[in-house]
C-alpha atoms as a PDB file:
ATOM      1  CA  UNK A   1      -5.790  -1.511  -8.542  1.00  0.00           C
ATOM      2  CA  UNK A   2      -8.548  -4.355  -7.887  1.00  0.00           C
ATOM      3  CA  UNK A   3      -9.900  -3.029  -4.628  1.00  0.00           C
ATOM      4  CA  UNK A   4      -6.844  -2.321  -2.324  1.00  0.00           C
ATOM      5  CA  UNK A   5      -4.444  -4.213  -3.820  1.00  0.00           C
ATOM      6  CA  UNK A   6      -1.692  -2.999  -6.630  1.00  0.00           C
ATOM      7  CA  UNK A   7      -1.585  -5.306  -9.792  1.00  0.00           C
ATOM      8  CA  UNK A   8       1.945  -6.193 -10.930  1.00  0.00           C
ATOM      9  CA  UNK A   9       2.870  -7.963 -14.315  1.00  0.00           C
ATOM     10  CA  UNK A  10       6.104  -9.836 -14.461  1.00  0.00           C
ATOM     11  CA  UNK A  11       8.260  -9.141 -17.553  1.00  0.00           C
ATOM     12  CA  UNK A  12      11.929 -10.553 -18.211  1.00  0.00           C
ATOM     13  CA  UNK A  13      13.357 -13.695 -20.082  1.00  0.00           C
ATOM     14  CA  UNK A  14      12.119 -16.761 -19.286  1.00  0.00           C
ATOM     15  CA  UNK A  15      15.178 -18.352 -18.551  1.00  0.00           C
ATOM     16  CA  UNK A  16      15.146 -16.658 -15.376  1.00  0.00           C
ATOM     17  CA  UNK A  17      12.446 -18.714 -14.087  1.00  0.00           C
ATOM     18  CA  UNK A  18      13.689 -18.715 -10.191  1.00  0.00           C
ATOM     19  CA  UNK A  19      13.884 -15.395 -10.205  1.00  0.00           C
ATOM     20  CA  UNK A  20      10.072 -15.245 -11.689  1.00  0.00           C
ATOM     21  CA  UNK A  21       9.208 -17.603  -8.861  1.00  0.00           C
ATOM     22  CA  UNK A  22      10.981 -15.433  -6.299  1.00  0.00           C
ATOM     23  CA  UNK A  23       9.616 -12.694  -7.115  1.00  0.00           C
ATOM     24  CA  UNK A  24       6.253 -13.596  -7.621  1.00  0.00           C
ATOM     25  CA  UNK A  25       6.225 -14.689  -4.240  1.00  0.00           C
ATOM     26  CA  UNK A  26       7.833 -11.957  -2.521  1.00  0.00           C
ATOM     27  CA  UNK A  27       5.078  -9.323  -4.400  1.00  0.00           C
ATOM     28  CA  UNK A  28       2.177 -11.768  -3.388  1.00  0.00           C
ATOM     29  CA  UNK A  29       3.049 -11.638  -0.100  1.00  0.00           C
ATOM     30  CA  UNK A  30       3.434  -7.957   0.209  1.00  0.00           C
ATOM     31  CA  UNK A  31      -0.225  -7.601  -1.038  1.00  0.00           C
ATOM     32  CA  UNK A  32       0.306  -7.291  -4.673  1.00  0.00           C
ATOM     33  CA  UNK A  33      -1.830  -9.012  -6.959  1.00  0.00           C
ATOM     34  CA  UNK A  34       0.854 -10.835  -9.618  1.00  0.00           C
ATOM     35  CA  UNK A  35       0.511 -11.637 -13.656  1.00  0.00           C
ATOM     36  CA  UNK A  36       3.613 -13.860 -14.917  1.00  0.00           C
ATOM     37  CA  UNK A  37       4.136 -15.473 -17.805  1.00  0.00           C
ATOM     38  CA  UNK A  38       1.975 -18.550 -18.658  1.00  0.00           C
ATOM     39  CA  UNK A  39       5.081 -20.818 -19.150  1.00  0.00           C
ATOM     40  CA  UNK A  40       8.899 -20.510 -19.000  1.00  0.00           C
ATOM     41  CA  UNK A  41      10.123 -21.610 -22.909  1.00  0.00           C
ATOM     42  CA  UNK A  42      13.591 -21.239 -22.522  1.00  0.00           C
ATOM     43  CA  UNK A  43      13.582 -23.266 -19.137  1.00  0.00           C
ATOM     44  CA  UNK A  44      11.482 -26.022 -21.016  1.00  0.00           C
ATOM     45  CA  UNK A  45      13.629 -27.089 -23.889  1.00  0.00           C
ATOM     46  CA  UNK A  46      10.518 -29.700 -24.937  1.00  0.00           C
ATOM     47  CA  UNK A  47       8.306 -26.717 -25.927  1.00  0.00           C
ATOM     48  CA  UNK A  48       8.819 -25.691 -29.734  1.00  0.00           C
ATOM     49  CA  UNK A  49       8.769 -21.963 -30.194  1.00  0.00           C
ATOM     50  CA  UNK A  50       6.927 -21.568 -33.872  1.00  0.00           C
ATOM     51  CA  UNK A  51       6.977 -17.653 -35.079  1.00  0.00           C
ATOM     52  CA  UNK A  52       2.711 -17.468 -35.220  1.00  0.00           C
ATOM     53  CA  UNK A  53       3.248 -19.062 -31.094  1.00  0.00           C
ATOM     54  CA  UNK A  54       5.828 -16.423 -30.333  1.00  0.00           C
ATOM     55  CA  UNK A  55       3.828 -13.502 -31.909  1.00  0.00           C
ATOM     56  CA  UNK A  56       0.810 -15.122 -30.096  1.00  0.00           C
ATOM     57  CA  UNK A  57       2.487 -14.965 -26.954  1.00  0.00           C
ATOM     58  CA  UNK A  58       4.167 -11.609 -26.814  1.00  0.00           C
ATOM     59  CA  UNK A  59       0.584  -9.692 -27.603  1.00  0.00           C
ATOM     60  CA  UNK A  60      -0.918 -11.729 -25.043  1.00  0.00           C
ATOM     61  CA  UNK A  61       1.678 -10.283 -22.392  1.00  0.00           C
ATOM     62  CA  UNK A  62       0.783  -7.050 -23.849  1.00  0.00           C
ATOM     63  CA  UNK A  63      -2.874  -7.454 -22.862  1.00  0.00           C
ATOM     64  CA  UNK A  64      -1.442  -8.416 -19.004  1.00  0.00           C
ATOM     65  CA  UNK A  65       0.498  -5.248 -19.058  1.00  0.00           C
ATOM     66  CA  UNK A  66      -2.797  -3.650 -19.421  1.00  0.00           C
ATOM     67  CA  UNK A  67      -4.024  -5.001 -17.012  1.00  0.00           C
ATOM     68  CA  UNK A  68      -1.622  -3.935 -14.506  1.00  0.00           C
ATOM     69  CA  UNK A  69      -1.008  -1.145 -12.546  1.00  0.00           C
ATOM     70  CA  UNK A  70       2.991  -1.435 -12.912  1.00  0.00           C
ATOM     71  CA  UNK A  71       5.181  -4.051 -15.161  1.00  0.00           C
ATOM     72  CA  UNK A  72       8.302  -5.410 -12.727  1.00  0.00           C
ATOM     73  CA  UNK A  73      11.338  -6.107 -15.132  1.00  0.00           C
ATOM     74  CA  UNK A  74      13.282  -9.241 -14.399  1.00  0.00           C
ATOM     75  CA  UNK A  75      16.891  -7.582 -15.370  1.00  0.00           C
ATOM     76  CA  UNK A  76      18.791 -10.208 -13.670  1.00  0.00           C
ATOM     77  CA  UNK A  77      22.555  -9.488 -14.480  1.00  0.00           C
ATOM     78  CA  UNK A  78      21.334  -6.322 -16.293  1.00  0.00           C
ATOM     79  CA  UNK A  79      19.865  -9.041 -19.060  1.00  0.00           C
ATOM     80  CA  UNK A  80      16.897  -6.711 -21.441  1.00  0.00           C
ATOM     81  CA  UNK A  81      16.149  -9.196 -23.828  1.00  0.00           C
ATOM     82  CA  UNK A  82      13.925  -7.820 -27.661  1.00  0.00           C
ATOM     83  CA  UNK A  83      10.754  -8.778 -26.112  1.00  0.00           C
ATOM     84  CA  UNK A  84      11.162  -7.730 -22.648  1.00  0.00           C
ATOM     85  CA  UNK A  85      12.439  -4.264 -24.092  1.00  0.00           C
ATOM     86  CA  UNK A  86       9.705  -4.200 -26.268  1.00  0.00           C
ATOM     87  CA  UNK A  87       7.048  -4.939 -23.409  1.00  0.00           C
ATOM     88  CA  UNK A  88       9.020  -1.835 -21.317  1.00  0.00           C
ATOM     89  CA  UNK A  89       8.589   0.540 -24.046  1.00  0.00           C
ATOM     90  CA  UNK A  90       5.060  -0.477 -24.439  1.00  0.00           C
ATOM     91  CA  UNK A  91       4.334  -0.458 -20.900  1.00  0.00           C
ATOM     92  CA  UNK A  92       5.937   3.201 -21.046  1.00  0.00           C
ATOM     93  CA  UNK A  93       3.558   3.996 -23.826  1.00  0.00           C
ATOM     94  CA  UNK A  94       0.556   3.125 -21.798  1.00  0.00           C
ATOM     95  CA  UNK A  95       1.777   5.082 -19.226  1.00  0.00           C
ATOM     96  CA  UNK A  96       2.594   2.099 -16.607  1.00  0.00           C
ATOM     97  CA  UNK A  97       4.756   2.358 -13.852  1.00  0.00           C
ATOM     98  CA  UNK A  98       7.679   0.294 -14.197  1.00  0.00           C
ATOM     99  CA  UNK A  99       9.980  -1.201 -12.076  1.00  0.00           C
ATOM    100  CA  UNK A 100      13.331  -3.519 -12.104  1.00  0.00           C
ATOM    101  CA  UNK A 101      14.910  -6.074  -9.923  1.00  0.00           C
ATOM    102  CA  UNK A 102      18.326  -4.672 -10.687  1.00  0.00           C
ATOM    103  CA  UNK A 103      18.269  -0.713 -10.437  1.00  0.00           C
ATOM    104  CA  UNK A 104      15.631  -0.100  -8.503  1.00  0.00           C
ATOM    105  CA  UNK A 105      13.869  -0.948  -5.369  1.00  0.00           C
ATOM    106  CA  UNK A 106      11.282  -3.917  -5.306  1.00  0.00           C
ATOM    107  CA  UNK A 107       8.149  -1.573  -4.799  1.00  0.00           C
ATOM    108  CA  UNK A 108       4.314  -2.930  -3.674  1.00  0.00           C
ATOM    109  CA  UNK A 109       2.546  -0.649  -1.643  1.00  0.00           C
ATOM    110  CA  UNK A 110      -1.302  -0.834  -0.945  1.00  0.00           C
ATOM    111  CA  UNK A 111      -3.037   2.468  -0.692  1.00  0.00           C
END
């Protein structure tokens, strides 16, 4: 929590992007505070994925799921992807709270 608010960090496949748009929305607006992803590289064919930006990338979303109070999964279609799995798992390591837009409820509460 930063002050009253619940921190969420979005995890999921980038080529969901709408659905990381929607959904960062809808949290903001219920009060959460919201980390996403710093660019969508499957919606933005330009970008070249090299292994040392990939690795780069993935522990950086690691660090934001530290930060964060709960992780929301972006399972559209039931989709888990090898990073997002791995960021769930790690998120259950740290002893997050986790939630998924498929499966379960789409939970912000302030206390």
């Amino acid at each position: 929590m930063v002050g009253k608010y619940k921190v969420v960090t979005l995890c999921g496949s980038t080529k969901f992007k709408d659905e990381f748009l929607k959904i960062q929305k809808e949290l903001t607006l219920k009060g959460c505070i919201v980390i996403s992803v710093g660019f969508f590289e499957f919606s933005e064919k330009d970008e070249v994925m090299t292994k040392e930006t990939k690795e780069l990338l993935d522990d950086m979303h690691k660090r934001k799921i530290d930060m964060a109070d709960t992780i929301f999964v972006i399972n559209k279609d039931g989709y888990i992807g090898k990073s997002t799995e791995s960021e769930i798992e790690y998120a259950k390591s740290q002893g997050k709270n986790i939630d998924y837009l498929e499966g379960r409820n789409k939970k912000c509460q302030q206390k």
